[in-house]
Protein backbone atom coordinates (compact mmCIF):
# COMPACT_ATOMS: atom_id res chain seq x y z
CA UNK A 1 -2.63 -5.13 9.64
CA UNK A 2 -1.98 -1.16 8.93
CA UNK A 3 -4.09 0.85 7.17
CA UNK A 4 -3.06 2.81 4.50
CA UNK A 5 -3.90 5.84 6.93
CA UNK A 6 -1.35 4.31 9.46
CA UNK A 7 1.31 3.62 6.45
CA UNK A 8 1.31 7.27 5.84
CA UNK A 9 1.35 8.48 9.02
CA UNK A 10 4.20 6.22 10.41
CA UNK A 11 5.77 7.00 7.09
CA UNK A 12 5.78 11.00 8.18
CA UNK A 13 6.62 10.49 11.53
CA UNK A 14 9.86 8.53 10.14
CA UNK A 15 10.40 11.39 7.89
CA UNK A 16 10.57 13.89 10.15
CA UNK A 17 13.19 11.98 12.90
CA UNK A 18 15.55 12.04 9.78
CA UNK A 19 16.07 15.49 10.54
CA UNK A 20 18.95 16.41 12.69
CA UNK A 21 18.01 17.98 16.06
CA UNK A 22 14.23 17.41 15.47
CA UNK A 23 13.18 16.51 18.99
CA UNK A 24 10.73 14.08 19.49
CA UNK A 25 7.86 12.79 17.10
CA UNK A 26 4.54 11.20 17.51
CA UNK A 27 1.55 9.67 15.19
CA UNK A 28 -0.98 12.16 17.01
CA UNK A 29 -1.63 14.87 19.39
CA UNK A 30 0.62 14.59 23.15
CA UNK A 31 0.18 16.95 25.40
CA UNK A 32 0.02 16.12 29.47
CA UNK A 33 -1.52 16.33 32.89
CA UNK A 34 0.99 18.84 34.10
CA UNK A 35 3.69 21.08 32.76
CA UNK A 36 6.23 18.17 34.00
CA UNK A 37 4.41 15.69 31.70
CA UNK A 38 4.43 18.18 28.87
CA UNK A 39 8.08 18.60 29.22
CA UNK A 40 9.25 15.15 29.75
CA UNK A 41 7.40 14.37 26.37
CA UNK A 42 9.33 17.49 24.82
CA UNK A 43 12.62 18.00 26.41
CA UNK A 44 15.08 17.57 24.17
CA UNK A 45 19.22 18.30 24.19
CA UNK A 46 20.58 20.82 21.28
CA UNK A 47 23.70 22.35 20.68
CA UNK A 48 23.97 21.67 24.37
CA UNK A 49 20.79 23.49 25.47
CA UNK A 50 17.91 22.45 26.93
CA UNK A 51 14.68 23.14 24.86
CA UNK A 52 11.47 22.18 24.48
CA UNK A 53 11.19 20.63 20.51
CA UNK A 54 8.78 18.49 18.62
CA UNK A 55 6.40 17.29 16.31
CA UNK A 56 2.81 15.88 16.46
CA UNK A 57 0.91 14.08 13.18
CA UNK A 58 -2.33 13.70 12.56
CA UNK A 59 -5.06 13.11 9.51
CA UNK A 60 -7.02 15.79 8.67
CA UNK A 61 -9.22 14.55 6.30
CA UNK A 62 -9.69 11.77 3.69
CA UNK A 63 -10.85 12.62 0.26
CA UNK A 64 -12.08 10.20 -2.54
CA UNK A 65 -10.60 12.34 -5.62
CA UNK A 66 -11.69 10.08 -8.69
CA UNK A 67 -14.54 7.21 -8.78
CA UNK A 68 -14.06 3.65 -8.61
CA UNK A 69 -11.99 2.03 -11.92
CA UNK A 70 -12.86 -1.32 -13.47
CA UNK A 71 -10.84 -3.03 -10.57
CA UNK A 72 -12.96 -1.21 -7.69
CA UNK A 73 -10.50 1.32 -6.52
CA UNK A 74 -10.73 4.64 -5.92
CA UNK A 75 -8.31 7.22 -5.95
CA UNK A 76 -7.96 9.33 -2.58
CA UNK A 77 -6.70 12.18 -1.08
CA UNK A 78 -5.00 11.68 2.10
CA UNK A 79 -4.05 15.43 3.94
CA UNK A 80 -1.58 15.21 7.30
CA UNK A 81 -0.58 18.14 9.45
CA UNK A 82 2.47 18.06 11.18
CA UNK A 83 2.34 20.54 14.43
CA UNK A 84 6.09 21.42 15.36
CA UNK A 85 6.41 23.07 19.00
CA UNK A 86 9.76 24.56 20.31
CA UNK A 87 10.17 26.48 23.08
CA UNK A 88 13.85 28.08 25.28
CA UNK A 89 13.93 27.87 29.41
CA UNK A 90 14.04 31.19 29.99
């Protein structure tokens, strides 16, 4: 079962491929062994070019914003960054 955490998240990520020419996406940080790994994860087509495009999300914090009500739930602050990365071949 997803959290609400993960319901967000995936719910960003989904957002963001939505976009024309927006790469690739991921629910957290990629990066890779080598450069190779790194691009392979990256390397993306546009307008016929090769480039280097896309987007990482991840939580950044998790704030309770109002006490519990009569039903025992609290209202909460959930705060995302989404890291976008492009780069040419030069």
């Amino acid at each position: 079962m997803a959290t609400k955490y993960e319901d967000l998240r995936d719910a960003i990520v989904a957002r963001i491929a939505t976009v024309t020419d927006y790469g690739h996406a991921y629910n957290r940080m990629r990066w890779g062994d080598t450069v190779g790994d790194f691009n392979a994860r990256f390397e993306t087509t546009v307008g016929g070019q090769q480039i280097l495009r896309g987007w990482m999300v991840t939580l950044d914090s998790i704030d309770v914003i109002e006490d519990e009500d009569a039903m025992g739930q609290a209202a909460e602050l959930y705060t995302f960054t989404a890291l976008g990365i492009q780069g040419f071949k030069d």
